[in-house]
C-alpha atoms as a PDB file:
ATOM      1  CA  UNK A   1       0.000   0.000   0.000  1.00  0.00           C
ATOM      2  CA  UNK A   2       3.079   2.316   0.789  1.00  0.00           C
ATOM      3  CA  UNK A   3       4.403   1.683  -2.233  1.00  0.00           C
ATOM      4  CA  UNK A   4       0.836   2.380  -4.302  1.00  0.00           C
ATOM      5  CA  UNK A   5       0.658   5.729  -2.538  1.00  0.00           C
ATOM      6  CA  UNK A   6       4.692   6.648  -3.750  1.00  0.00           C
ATOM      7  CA  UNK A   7       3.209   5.886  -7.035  1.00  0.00           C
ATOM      8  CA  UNK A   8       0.079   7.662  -6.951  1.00  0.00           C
ATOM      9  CA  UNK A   9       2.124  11.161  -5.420  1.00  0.00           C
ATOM     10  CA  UNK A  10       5.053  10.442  -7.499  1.00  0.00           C
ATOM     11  CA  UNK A  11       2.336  10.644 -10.597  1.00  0.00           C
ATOM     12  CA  UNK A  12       0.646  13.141  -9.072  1.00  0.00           C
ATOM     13  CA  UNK A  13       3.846  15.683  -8.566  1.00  0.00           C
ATOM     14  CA  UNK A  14       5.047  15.141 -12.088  1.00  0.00           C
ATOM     15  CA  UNK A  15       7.781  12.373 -11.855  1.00  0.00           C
ATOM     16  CA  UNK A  16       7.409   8.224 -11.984  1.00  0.00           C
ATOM     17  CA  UNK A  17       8.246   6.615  -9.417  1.00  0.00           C
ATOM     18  CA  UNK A  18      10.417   3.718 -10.738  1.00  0.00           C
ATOM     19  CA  UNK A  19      12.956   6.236  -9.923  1.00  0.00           C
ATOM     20  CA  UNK A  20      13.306   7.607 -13.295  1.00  0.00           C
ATOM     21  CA  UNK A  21      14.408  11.283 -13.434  1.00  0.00           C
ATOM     22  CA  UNK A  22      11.638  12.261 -16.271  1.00  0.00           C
ATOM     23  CA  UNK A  23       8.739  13.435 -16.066  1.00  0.00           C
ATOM     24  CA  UNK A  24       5.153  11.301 -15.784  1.00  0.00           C
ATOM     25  CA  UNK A  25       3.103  11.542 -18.506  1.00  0.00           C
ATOM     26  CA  UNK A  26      -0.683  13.248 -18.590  1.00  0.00           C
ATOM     27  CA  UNK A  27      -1.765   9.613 -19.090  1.00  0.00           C
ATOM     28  CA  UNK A  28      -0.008   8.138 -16.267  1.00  0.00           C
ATOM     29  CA  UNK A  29      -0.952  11.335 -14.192  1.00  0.00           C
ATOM     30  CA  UNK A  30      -4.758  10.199 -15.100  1.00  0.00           C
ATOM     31  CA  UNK A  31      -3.843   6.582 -14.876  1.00  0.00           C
ATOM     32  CA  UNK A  32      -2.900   6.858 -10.628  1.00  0.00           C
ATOM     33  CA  UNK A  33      -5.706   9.249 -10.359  1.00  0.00           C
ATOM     34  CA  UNK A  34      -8.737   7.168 -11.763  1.00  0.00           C
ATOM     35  CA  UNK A  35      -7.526   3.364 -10.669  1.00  0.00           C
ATOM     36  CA  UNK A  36     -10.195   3.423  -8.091  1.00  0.00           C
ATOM     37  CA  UNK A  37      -9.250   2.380  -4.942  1.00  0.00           C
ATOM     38  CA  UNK A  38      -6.568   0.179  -6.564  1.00  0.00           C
ATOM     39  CA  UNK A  39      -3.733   2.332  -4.587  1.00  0.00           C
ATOM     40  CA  UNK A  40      -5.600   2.806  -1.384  1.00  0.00           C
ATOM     41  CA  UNK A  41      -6.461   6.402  -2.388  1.00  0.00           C
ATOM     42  CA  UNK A  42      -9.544   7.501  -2.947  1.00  0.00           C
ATOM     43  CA  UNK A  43     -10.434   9.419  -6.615  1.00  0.00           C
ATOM     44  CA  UNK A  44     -12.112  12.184  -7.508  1.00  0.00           C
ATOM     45  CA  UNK A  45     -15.665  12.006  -5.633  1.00  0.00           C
ATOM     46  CA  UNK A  46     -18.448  12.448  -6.919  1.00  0.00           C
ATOM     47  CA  UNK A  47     -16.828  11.308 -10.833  1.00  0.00           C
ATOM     48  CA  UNK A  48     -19.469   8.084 -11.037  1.00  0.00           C
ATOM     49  CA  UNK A  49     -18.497   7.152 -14.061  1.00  0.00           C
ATOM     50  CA  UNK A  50     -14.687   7.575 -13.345  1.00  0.00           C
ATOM     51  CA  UNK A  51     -13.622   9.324 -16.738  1.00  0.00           C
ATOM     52  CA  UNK A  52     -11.936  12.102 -14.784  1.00  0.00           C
ATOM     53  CA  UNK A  53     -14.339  14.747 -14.290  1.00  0.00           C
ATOM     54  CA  UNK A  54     -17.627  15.018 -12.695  1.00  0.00           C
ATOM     55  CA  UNK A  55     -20.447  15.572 -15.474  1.00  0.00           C
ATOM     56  CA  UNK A  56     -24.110  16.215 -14.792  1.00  0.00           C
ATOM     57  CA  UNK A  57     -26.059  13.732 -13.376  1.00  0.00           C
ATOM     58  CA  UNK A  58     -23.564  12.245 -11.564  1.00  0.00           C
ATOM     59  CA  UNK A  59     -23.208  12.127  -7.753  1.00  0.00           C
ATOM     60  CA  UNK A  60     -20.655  15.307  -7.512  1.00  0.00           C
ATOM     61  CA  UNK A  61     -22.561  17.829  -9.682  1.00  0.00           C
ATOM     62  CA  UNK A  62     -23.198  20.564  -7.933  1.00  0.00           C
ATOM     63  CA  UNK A  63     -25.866  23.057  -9.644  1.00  0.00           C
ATOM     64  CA  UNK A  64     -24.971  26.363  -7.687  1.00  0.00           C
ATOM     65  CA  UNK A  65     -21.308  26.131  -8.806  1.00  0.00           C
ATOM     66  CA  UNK A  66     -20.857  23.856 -11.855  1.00  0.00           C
ATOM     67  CA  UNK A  67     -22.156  24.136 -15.463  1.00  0.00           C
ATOM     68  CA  UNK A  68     -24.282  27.346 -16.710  1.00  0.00           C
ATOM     69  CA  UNK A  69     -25.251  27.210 -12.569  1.00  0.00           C
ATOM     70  CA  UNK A  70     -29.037  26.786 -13.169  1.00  0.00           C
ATOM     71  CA  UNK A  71     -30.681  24.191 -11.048  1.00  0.00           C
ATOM     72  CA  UNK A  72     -33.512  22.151 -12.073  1.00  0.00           C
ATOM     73  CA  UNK A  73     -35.035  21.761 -15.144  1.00  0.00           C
ATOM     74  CA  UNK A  74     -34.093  24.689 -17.983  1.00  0.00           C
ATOM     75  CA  UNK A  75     -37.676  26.279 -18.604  1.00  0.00           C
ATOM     76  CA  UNK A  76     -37.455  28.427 -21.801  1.00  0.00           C
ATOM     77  CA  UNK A  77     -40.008  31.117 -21.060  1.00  0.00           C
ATOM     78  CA  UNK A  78     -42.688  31.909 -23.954  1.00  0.00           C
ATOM     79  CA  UNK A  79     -40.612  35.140 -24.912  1.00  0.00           C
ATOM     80  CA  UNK A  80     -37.410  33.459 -25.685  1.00  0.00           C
ATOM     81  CA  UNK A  81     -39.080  31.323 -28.006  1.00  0.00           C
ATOM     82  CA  UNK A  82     -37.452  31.312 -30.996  1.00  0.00           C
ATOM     83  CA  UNK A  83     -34.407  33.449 -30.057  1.00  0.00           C
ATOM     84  CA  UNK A  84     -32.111  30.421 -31.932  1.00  0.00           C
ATOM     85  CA  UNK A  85     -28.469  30.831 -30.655  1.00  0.00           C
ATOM     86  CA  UNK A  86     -29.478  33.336 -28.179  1.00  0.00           C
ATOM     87  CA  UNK A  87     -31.798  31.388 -26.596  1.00  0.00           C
ATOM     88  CA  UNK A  88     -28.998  31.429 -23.363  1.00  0.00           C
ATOM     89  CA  UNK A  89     -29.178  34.882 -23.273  1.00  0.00           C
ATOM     90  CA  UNK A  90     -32.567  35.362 -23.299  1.00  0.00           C
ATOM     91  CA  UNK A  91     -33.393  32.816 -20.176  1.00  0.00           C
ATOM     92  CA  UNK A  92     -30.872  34.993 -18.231  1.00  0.00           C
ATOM     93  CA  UNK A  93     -32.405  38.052 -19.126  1.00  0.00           C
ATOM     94  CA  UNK A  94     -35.830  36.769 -18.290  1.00  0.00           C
ATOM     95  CA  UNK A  95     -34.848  35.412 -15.041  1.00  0.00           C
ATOM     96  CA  UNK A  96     -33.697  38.666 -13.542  1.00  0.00           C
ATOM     97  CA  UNK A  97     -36.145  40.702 -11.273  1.00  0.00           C
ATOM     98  CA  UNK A  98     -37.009  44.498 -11.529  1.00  0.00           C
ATOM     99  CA  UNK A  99     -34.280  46.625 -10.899  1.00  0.00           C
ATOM    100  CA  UNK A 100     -33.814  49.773 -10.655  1.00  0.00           C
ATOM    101  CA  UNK A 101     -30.967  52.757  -9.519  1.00  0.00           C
ATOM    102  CA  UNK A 102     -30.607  56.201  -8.582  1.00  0.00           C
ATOM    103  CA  UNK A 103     -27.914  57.956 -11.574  1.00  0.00           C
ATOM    104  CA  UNK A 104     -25.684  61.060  -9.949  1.00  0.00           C
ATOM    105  CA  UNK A 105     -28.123  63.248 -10.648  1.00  0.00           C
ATOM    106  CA  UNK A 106     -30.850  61.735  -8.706  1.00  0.00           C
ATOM    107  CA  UNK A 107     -33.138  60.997 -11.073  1.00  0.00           C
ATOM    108  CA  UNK A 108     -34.833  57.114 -10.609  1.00  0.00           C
ATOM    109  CA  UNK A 109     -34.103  54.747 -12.884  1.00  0.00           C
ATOM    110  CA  UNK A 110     -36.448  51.217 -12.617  1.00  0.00           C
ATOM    111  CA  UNK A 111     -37.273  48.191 -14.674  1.00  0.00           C
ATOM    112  CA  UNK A 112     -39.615  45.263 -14.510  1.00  0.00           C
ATOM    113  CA  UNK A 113     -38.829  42.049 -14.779  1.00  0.00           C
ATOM    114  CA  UNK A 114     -36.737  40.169 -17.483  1.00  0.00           C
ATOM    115  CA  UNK A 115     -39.657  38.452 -18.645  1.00  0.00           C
ATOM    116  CA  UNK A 116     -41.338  41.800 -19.236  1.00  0.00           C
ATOM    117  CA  UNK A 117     -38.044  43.516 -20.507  1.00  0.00           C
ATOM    118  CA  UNK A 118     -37.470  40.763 -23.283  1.00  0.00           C
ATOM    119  CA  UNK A 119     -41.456  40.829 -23.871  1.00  0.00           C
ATOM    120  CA  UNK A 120     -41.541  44.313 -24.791  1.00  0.00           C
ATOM    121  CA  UNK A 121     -38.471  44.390 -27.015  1.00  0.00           C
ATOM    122  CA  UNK A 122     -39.348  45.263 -30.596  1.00  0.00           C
ATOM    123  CA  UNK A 123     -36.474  43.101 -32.154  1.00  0.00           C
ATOM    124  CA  UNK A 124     -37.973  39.864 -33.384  1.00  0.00           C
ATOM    125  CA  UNK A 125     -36.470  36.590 -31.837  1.00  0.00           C
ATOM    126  CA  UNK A 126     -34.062  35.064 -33.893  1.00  0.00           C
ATOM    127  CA  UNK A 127     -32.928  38.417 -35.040  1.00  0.00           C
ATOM    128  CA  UNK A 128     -29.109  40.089 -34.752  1.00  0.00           C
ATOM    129  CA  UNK A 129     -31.122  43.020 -33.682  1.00  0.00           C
ATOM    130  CA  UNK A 130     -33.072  40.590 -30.925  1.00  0.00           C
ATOM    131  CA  UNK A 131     -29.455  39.356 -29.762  1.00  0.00           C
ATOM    132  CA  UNK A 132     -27.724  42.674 -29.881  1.00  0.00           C
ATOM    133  CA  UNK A 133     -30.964  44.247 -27.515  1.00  0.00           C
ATOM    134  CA  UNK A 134     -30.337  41.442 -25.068  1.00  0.00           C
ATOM    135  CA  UNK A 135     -27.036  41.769 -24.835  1.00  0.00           C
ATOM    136  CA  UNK A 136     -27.732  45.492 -23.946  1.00  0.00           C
ATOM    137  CA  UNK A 137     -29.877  44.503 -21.799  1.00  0.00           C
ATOM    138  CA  UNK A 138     -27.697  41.958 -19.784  1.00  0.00           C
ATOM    139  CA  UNK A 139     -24.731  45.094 -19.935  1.00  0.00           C
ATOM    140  CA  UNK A 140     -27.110  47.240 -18.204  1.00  0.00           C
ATOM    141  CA  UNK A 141     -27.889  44.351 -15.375  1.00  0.00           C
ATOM    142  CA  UNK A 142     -24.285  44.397 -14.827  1.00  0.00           C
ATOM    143  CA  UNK A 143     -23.328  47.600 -14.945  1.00  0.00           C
ATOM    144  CA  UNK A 144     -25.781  47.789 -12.262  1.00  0.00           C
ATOM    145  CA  UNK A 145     -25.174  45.059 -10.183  1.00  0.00           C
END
């Protein structure tokens, strides 16, 4: 078991441990890392399917900080319909609540929802012009936020 676990941080640091003075390779690095509990060490949890990363669905995902972080199931509201390659864009958009802020000169800025933002654009989905108006939109979230 001593010897497994030279192996595995000898792999893991960059050199083999046979001894040699070159370096391990990305497939021996991989090798140590996914042979299970082989070595006495435990992999990457969470990775189910052991291919050396932790996909979707499998035990390790974690919604809130892996992926496009949206939980649950993707619902494509009515107004991104048809929005093609922007379709992304336009369910972040949509999810955002009103908003609103106070420029220097103290006028009141505020906007409704996302849904109703995207909902009163006059761009047609599917449209540069549709993507280029969310993308202003999603600027002005930020620039805000």
């Amino acid at each position: 078991m001593a010897t497994a676990a030279l192996g595995l941080a000898a792999a893991l640091s960059g050199t083999k441990a046979t001894g040699a003075d070159h370096p391990a390779s990305n497939t021996e690095i991989v090798t140590a890392y996914n042979d299970g509990w082989i070595d006495g060490q435990a992999d990457l949890r969470g990775d189910d399917n052991r291919d050396g990363r932790i996909d979707e669905d499998e035990s390790g995902w974690n919604c809130r900080t892996l992926g496009n972080r949206v939980c649950g199931t993707r619902i494509v509201p009515d107004e991104c319909k048809g929005a093609g390659s922007a379709a992304e864009l336009c369910v972040t958009v949509a999810r955002r609540p009103a908003y609103g802020w106070t420029n220097p000169d103290g006028s009141r800025v505020d906007n409704p929802d996302g849904r109703a933002q995207v909902r009163d654009l006059d761009e047609k989905p599917g449209t540069p012009e549709f993507t280029a108006a969310l993308r202003a939109l999603d600027a002005e979230w930020r620039a805000h936020h």
